[in-house]
C-alpha atoms as a PDB file:
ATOM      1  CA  UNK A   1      97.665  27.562 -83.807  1.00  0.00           C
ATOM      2  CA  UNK A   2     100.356  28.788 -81.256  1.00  0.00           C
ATOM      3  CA  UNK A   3     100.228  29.716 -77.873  1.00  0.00           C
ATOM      4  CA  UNK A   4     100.441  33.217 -76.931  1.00  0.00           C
ATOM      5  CA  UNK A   5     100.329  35.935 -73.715  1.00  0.00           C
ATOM      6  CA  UNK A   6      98.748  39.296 -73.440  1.00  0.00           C
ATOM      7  CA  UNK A   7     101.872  41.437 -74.390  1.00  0.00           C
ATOM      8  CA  UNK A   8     101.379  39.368 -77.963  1.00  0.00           C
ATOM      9  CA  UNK A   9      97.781  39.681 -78.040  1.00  0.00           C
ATOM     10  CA  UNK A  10      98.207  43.214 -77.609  1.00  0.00           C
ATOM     11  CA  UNK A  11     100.740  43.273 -80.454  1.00  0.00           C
ATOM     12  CA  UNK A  12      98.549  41.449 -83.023  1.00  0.00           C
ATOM     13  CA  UNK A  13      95.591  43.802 -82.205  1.00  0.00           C
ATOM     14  CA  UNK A  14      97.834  47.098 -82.663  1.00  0.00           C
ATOM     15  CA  UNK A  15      99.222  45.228 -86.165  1.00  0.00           C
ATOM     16  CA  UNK A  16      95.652  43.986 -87.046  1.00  0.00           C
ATOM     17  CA  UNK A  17      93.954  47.022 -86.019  1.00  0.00           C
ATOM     18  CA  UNK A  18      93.609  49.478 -89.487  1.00  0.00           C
ATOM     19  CA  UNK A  19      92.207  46.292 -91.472  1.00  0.00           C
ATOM     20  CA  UNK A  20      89.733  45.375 -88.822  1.00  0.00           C
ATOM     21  CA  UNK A  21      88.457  49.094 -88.784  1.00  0.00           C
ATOM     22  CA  UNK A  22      88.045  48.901 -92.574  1.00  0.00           C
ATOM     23  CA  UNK A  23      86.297  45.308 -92.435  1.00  0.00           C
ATOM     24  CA  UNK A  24      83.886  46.450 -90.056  1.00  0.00           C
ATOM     25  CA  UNK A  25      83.037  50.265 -91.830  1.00  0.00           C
ATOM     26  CA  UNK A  26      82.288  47.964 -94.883  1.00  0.00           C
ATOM     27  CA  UNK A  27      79.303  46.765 -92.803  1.00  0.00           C
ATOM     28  CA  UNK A  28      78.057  49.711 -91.299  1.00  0.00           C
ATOM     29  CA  UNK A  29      79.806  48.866 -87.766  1.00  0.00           C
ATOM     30  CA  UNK A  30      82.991  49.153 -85.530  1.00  0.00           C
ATOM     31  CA  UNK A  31      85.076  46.873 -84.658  1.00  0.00           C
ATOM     32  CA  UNK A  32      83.275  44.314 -82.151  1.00  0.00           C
ATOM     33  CA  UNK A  33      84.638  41.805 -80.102  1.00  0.00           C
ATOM     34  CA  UNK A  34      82.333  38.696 -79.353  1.00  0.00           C
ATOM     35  CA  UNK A  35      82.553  36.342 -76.827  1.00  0.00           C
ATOM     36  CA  UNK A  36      81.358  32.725 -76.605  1.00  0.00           C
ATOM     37  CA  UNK A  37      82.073  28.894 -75.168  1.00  0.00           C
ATOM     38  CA  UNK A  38      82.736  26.168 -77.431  1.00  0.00           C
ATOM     39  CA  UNK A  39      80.845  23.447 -75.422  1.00  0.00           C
ATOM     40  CA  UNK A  40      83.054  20.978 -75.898  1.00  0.00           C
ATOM     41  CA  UNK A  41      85.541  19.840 -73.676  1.00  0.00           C
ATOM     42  CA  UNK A  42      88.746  21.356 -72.285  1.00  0.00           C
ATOM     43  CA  UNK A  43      91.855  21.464 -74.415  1.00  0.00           C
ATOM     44  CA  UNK A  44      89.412  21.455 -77.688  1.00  0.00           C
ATOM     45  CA  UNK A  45      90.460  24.247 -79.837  1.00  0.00           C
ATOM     46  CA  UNK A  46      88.998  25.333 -83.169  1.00  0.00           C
ATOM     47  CA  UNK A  47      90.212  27.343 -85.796  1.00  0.00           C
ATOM     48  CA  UNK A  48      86.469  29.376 -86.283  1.00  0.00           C
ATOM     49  CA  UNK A  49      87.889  31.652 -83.265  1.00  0.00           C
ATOM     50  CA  UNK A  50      90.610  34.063 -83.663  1.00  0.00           C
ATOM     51  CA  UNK A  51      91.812  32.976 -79.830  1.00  0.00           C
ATOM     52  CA  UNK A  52      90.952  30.010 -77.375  1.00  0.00           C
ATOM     53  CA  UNK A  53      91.157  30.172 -73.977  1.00  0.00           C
ATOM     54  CA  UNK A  54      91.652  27.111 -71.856  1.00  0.00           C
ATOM     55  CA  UNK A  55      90.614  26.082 -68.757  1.00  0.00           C
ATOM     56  CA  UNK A  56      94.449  27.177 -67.162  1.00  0.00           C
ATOM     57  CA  UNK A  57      93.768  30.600 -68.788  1.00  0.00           C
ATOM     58  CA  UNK A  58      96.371  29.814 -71.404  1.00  0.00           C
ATOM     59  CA  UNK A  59      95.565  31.854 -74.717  1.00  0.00           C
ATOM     60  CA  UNK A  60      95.668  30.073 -78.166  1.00  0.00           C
ATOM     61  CA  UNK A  61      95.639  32.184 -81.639  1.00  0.00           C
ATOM     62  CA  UNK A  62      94.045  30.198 -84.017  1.00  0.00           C
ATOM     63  CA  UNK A  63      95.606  32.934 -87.051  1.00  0.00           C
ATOM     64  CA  UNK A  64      98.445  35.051 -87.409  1.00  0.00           C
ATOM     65  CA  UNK A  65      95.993  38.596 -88.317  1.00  0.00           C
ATOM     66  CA  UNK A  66      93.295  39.042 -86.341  1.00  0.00           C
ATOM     67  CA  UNK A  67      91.723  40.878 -88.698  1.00  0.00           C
ATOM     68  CA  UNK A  68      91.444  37.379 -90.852  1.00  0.00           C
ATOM     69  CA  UNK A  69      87.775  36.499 -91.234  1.00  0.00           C
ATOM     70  CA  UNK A  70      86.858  33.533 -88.956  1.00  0.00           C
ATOM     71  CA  UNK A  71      83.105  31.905 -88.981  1.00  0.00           C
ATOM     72  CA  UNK A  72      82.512  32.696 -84.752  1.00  0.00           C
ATOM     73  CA  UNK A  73      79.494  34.852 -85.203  1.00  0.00           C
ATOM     74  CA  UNK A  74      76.978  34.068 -87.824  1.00  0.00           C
ATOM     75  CA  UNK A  75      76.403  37.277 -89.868  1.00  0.00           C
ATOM     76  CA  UNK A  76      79.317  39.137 -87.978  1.00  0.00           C
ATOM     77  CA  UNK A  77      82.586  37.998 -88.467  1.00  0.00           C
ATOM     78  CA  UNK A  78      84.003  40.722 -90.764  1.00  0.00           C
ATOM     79  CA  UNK A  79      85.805  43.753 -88.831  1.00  0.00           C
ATOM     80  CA  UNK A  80      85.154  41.159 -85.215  1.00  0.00           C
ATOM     81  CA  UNK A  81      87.177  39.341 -83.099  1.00  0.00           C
ATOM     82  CA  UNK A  82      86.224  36.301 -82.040  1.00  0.00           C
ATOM     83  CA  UNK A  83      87.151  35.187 -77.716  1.00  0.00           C
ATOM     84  CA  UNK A  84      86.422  31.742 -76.573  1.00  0.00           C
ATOM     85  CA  UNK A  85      86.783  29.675 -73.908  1.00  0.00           C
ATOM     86  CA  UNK A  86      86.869  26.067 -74.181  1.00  0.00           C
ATOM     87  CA  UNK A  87      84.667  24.872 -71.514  1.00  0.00           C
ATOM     88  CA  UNK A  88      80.867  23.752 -71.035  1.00  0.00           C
ATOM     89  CA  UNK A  89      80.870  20.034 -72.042  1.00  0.00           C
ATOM     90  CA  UNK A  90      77.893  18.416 -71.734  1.00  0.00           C
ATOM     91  CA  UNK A  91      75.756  22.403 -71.295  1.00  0.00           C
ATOM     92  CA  UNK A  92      72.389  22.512 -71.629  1.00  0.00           C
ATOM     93  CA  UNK A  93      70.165  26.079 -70.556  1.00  0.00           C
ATOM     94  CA  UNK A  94      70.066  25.361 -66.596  1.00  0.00           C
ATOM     95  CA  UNK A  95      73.518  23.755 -66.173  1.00  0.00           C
ATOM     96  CA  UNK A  96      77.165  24.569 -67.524  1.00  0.00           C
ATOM     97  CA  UNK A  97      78.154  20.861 -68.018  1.00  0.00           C
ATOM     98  CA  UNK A  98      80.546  18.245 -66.725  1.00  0.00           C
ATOM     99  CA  UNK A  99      83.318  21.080 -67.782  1.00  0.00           C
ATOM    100  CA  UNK A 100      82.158  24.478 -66.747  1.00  0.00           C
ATOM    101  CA  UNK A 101      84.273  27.661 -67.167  1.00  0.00           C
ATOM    102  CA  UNK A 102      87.299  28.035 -64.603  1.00  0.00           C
ATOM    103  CA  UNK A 103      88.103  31.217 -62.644  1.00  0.00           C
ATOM    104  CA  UNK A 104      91.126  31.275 -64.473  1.00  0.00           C
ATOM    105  CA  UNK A 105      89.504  31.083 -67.860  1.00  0.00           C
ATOM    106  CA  UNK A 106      86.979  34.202 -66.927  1.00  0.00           C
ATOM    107  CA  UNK A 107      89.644  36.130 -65.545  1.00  0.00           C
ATOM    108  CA  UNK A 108      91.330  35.676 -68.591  1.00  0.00           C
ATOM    109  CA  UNK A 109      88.711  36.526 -70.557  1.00  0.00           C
ATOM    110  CA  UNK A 110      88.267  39.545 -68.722  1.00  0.00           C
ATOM    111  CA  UNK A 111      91.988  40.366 -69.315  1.00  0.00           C
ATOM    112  CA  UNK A 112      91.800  39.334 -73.169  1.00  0.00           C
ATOM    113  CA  UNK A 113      88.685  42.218 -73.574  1.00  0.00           C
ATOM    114  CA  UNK A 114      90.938  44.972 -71.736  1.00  0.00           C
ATOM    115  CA  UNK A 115      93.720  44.286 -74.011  1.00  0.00           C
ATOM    116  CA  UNK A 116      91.649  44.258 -77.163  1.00  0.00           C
ATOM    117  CA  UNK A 117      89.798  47.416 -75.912  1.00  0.00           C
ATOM    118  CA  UNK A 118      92.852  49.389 -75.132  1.00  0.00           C
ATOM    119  CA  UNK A 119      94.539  48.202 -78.525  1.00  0.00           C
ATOM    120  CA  UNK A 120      91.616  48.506 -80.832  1.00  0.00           C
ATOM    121  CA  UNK A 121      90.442  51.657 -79.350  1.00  0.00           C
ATOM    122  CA  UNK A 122      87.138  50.034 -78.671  1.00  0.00           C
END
């Protein structure tokens, strides 16, 4: 795991970006990016996502290829890319926890999806 910024998110998706397409054509799909919250608390990262995002919108890669296979999405994780933030302790259906997402962390989510849109041609 290493922390990263957009300029070398951008760079793994360019590098990771032929392998993905193949992935996901070998399952009748494109390339998808999915987004979730770990609900667990802050500063918890796990390795199942290809990046964590934490509650001061820094970024965490998890793996050096995003095209690597992680276990994010049940049935979808070949040819994805899995975004999370690390938020939501304590969540249930009607209320985001003691540790809800930040501004910071949705902004950066939002900034993570342009980058991986514009790079993956998605």
């Amino acid at each position: 795991m290493r922390e990263v910024d957009l300029t070398e998110l951008m760079d793994a998706a360019y590098a990771a970006k032929l392998k993905l397409q193949q992935k996901a054509a070998a399952n009748g799909r494109d390339v998808k990016i999915y987004l979730h919250w770990t609900a667990c608390p802050y500063g918890r990262y796990y390795a199942g996502y290809h990046v964590n995002i934490d509650d001061d919108g820094t970024l965490i890669m998890t793996t050096d290829d995003l095209s690597d296979t992680l276990s994010h999405t049940y049935m979808r994780n070949s040819g994805s890319i899995g975004l999370t933030m690390c938020c939501c302790w304590g969540a249930s259906p009607y209320d985001k926890g003691d540790q809800p997402p930040t501004q910071k962390q949705i902004e950066m989510m939002a900034q993570c999806i342009a980058v991986l849109s514009e790079a993956l041609d998605i």
